[in-house]
PDB file of N, CA and C in Angstrom:
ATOM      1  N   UNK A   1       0.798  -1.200   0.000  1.00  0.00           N
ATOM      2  CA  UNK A   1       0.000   0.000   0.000  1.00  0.00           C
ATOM      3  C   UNK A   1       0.839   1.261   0.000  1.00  0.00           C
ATOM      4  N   UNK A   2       2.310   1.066   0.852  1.00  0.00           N
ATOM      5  CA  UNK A   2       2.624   2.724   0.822  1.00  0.00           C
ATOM      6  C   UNK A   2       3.176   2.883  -0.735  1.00  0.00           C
ATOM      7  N   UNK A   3       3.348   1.627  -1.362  1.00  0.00           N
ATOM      8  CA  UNK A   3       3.918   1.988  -2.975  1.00  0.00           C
ATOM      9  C   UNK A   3       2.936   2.585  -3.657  1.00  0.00           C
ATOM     10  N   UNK A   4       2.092   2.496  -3.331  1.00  0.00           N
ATOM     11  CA  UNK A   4       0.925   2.684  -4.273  1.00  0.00           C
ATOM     12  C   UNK A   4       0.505   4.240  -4.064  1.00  0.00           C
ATOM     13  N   UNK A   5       0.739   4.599  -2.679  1.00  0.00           N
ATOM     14  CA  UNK A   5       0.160   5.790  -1.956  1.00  0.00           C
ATOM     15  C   UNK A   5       1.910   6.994  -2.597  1.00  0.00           C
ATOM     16  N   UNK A   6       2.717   6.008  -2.754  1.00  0.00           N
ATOM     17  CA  UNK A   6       3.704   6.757  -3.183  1.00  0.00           C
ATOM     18  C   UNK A   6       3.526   7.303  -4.767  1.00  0.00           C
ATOM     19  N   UNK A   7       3.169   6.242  -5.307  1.00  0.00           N
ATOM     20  CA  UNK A   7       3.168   6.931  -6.981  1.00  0.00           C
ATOM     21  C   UNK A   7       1.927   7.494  -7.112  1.00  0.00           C
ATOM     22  N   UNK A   8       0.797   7.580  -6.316  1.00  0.00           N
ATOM     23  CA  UNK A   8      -0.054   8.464  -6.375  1.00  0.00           C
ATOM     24  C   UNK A   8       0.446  10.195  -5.802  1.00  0.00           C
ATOM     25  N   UNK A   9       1.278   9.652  -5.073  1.00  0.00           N
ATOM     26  CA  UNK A   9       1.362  11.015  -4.769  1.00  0.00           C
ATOM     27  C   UNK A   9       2.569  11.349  -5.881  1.00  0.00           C
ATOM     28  N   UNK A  10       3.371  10.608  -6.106  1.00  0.00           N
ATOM     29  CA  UNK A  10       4.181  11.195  -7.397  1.00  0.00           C
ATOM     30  C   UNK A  10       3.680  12.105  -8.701  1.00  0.00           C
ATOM     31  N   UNK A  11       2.280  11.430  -8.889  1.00  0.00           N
ATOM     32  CA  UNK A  11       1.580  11.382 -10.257  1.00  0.00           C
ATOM     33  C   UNK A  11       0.879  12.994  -9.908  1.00  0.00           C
ATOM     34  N   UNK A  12       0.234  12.683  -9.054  1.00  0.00           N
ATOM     35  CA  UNK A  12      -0.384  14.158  -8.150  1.00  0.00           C
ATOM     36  C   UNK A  12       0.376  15.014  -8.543  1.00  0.00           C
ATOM     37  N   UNK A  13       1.870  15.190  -7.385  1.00  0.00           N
ATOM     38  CA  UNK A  13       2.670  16.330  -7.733  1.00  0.00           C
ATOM     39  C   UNK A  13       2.570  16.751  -9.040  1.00  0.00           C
ATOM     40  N   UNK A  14       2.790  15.880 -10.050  1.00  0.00           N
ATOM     41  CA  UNK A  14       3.438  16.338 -11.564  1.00  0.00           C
ATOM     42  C   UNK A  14       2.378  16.688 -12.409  1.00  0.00           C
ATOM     43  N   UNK A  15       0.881  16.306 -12.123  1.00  0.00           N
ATOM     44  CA  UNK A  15      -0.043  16.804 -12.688  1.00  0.00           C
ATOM     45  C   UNK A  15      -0.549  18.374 -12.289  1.00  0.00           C
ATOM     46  N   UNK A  16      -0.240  18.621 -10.777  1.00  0.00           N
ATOM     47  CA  UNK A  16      -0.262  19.944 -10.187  1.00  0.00           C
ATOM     48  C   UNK A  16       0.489  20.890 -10.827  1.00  0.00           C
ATOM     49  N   UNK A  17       1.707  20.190 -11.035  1.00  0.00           N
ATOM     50  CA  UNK A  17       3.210  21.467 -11.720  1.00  0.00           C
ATOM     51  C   UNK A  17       2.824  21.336 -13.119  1.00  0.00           C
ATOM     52  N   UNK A  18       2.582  20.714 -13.759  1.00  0.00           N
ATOM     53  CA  UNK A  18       2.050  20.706 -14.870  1.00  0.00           C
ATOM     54  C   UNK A  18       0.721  21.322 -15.469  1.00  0.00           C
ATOM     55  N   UNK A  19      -0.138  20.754 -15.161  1.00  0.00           N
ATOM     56  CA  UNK A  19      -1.176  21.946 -15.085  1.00  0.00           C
ATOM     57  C   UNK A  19      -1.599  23.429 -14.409  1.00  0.00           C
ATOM     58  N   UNK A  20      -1.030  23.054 -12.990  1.00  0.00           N
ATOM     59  CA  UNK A  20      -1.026  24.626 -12.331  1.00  0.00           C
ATOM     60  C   UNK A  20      -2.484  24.934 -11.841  1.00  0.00           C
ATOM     61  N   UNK A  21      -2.776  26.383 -11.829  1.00  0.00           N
ATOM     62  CA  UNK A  21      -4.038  26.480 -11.611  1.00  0.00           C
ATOM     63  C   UNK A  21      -5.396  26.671 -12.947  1.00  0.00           C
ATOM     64  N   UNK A  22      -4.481  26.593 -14.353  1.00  0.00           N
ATOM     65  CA  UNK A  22      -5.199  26.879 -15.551  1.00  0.00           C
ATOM     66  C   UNK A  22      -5.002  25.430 -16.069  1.00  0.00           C
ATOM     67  N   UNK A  23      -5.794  24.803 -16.653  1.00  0.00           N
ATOM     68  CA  UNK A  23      -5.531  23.907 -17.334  1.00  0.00           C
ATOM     69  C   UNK A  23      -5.340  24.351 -18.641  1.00  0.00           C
ATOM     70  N   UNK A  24      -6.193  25.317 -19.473  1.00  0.00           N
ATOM     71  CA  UNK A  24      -6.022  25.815 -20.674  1.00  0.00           C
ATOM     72  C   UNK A  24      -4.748  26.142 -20.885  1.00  0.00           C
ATOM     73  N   UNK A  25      -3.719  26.826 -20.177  1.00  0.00           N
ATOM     74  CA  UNK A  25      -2.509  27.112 -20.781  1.00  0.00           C
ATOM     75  C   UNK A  25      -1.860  25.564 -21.140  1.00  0.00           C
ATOM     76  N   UNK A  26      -2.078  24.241 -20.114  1.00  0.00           N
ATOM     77  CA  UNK A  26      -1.478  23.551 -20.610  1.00  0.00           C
ATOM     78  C   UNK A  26      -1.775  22.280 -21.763  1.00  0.00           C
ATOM     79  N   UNK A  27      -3.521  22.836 -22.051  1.00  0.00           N
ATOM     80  CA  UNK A  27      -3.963  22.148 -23.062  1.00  0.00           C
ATOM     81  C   UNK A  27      -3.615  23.182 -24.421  1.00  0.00           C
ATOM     82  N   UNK A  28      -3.377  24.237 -24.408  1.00  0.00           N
ATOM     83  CA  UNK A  28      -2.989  24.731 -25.459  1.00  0.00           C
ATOM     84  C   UNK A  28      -1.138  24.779 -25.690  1.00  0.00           C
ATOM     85  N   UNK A  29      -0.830  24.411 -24.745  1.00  0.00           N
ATOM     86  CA  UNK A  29       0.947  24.124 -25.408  1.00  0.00           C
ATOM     87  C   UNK A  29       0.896  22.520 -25.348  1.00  0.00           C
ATOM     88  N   UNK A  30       0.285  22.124 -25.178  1.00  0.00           N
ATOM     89  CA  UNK A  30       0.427  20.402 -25.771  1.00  0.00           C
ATOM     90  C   UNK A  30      -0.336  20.559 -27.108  1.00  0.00           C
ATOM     91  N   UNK A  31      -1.539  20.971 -27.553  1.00  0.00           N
ATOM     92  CA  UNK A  31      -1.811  21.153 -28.840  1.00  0.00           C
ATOM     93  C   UNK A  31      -0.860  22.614 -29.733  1.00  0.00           C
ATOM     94  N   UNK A  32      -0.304  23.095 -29.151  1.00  0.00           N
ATOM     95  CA  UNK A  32       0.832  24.236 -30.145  1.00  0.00           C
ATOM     96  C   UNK A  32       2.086  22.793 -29.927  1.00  0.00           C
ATOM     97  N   UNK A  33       2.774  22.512 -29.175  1.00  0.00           N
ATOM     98  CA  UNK A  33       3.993  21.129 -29.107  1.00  0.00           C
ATOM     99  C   UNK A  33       3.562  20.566 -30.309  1.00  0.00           C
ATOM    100  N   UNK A  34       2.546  19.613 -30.301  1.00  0.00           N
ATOM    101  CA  UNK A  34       1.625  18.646 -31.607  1.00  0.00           C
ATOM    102  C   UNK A  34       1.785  19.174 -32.748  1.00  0.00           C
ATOM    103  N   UNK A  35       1.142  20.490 -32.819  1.00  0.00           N
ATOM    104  CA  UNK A  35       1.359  21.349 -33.955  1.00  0.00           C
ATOM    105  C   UNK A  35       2.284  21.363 -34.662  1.00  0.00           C
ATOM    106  N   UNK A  36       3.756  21.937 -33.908  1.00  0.00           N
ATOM    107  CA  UNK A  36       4.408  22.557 -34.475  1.00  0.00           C
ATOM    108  C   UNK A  36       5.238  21.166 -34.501  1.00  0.00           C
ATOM    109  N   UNK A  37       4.979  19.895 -34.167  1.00  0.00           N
ATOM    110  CA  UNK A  37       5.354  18.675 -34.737  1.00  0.00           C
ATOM    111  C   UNK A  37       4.891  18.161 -35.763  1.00  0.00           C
ATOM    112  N   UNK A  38       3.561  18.269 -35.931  1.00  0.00           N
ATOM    113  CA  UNK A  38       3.061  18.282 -37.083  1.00  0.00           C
ATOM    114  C   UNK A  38       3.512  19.402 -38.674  1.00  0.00           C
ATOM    115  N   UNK A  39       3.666  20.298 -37.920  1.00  0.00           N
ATOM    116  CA  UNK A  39       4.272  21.086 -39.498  1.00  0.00           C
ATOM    117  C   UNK A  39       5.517  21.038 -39.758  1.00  0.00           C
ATOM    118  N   UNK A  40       6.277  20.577 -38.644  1.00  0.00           N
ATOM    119  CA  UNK A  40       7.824  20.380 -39.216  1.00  0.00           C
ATOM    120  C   UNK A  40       7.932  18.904 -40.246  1.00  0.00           C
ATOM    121  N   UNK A  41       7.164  18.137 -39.233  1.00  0.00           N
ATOM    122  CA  UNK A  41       6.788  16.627 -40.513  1.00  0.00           C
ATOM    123  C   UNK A  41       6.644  17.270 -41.701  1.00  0.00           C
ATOM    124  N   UNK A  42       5.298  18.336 -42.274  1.00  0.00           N
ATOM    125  CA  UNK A  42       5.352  18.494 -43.651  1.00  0.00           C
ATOM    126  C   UNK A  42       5.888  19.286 -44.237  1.00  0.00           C
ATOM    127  N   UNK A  43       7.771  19.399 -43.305  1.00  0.00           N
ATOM    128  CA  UNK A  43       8.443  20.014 -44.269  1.00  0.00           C
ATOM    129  C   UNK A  43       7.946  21.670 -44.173  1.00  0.00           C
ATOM    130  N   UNK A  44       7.443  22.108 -43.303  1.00  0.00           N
ATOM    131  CA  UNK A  44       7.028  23.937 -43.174  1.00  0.00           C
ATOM    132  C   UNK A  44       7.796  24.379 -42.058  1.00  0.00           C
ATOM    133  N   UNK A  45       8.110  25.785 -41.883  1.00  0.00           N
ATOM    134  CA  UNK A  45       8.667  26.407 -41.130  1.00  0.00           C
ATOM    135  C   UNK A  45       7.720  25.720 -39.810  1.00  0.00           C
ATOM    136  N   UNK A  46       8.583  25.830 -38.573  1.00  0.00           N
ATOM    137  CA  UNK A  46       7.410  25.620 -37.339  1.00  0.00           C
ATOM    138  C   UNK A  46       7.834  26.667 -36.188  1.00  0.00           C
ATOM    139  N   UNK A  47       9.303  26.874 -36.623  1.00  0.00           N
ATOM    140  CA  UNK A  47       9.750  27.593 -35.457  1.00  0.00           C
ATOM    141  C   UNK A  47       8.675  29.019 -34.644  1.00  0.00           C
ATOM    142  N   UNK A  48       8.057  29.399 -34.970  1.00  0.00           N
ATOM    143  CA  UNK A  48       7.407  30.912 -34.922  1.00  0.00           C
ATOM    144  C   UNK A  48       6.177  30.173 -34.067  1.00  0.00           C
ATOM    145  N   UNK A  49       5.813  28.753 -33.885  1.00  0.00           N
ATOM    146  CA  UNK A  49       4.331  28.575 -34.012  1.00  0.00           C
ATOM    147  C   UNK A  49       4.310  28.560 -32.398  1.00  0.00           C
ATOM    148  N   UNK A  50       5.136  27.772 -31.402  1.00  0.00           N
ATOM    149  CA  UNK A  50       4.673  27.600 -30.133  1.00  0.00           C
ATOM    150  C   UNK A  50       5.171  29.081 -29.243  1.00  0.00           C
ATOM    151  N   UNK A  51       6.349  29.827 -29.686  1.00  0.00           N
ATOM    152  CA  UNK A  51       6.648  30.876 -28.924  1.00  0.00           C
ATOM    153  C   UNK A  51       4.883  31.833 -29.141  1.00  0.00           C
ATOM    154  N   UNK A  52       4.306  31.944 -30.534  1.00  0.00           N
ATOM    155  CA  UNK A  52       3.073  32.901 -30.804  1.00  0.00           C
ATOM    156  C   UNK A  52       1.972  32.036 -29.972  1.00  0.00           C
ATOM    157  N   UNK A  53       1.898  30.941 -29.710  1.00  0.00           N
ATOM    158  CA  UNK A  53       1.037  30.066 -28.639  1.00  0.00           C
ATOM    159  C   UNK A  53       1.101  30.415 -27.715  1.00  0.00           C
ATOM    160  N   UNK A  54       2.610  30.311 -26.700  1.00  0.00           N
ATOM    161  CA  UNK A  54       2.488  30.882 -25.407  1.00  0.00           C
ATOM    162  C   UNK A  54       2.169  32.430 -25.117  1.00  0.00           C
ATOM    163  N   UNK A  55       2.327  33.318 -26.064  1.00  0.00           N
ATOM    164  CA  UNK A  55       2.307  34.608 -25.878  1.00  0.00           C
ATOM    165  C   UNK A  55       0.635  34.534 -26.182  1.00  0.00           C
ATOM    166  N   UNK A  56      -0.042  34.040 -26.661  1.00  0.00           N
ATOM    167  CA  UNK A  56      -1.333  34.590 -27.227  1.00  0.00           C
ATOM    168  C   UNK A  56      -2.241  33.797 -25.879  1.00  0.00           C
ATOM    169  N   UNK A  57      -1.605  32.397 -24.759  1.00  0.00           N
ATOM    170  CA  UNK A  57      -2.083  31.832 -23.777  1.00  0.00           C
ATOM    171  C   UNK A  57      -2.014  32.869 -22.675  1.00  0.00           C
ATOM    172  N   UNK A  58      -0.970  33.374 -23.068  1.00  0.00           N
ATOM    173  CA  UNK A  58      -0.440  33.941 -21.268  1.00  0.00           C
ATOM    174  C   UNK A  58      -1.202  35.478 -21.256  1.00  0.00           C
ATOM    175  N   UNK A  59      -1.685  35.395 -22.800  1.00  0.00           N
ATOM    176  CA  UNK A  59      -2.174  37.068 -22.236  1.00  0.00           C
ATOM    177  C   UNK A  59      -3.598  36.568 -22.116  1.00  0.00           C
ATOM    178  N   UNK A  60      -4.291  35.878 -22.859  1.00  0.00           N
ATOM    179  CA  UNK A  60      -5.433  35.076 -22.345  1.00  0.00           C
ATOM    180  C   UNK A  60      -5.859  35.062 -20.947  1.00  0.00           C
ATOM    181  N   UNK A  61      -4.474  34.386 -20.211  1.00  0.00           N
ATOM    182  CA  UNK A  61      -4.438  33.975 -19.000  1.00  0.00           C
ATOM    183  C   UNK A  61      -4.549  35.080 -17.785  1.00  0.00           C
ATOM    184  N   UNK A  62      -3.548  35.908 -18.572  1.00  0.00           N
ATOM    185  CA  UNK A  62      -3.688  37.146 -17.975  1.00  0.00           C
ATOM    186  C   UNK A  62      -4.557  37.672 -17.222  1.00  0.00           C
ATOM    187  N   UNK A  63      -5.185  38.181 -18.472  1.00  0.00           N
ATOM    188  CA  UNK A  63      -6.275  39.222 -18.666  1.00  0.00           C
ATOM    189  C   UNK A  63      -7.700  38.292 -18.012  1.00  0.00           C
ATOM    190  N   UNK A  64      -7.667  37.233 -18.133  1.00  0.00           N
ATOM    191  CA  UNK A  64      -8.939  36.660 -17.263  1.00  0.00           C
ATOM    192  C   UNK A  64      -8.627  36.883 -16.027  1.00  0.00           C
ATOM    193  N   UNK A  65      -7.340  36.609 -15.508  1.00  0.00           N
ATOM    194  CA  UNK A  65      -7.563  36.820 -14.133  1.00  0.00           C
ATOM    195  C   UNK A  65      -7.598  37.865 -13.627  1.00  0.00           C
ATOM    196  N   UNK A  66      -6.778  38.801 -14.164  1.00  0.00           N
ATOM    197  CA  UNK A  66      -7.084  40.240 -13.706  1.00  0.00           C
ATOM    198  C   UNK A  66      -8.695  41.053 -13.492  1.00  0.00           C
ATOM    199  N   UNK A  67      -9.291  40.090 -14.468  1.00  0.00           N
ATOM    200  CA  UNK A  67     -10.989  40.702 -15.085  1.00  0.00           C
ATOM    201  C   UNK A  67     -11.512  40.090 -13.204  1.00  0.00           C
ATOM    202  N   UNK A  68     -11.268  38.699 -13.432  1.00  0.00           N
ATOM    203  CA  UNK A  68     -11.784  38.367 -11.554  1.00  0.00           C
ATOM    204  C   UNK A  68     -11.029  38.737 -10.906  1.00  0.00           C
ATOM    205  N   UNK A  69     -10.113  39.177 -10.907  1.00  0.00           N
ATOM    206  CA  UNK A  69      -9.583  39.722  -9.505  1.00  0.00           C
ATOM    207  C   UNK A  69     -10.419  41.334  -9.196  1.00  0.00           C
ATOM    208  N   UNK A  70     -10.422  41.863 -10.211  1.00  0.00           N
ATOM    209  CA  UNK A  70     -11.001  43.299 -10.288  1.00  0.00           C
ATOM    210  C   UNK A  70     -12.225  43.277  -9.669  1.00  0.00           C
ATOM    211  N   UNK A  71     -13.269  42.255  -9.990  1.00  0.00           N
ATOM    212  CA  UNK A  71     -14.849  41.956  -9.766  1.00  0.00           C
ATOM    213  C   UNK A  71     -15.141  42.284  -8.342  1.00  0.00           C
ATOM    214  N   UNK A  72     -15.961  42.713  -7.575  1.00  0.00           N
ATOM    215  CA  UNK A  72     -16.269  42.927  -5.979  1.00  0.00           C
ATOM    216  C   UNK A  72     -16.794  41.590  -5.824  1.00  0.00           C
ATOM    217  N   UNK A  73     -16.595  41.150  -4.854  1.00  0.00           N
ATOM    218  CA  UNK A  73     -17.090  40.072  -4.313  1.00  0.00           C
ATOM    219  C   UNK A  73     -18.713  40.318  -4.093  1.00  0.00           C
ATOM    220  N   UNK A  74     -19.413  38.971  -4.272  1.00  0.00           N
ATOM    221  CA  UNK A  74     -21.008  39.595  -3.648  1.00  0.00           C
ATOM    222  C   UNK A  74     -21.224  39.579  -2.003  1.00  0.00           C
ATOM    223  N   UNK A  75     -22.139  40.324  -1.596  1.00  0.00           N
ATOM    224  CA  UNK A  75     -22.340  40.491  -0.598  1.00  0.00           C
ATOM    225  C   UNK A  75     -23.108  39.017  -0.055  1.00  0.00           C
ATOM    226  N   UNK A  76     -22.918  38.725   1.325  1.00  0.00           N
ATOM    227  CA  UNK A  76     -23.849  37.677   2.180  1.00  0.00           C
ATOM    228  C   UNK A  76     -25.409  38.003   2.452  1.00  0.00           C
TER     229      UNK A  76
END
């Protein structure tokens, strides 16, 4: 049992650091990664594709949270 309780908690950690508190940033750089594996296969430039991914996630990411952080809380 503690093996078991061990790679659960292994798996845990790395899904936490990995995903974080957004999952979208890290479903969109595994589909920009894919991508830009996919267009180097057919022979196309790819370099430009995941740096314009993370920049177009993180302001995404941004700007949502800033929008809720700004919001007043409702009253009780």
């Amino acid at each position: 049992m503690i093996v078991v309780r061990w790679i659960r908690a292994f798996v845990d950690f790395w899904i936490d650091f990995i995903v974080g508190d957004d999952w979208t940033v890290a479903a969109t750089v595994l589909v920009a990664l894919l991508a830009t594996w996919g267009l180097h296969r057919a022979g196309l430039p790819a370099w430009w594709l995941l740096p314009a991914a993370v920049i177009g996630i993180a302001t995404v990411s941004l700007r949502r949270a800033t929008t809720r952080a700004g919001r007043p809380t409702p009253p009780r």
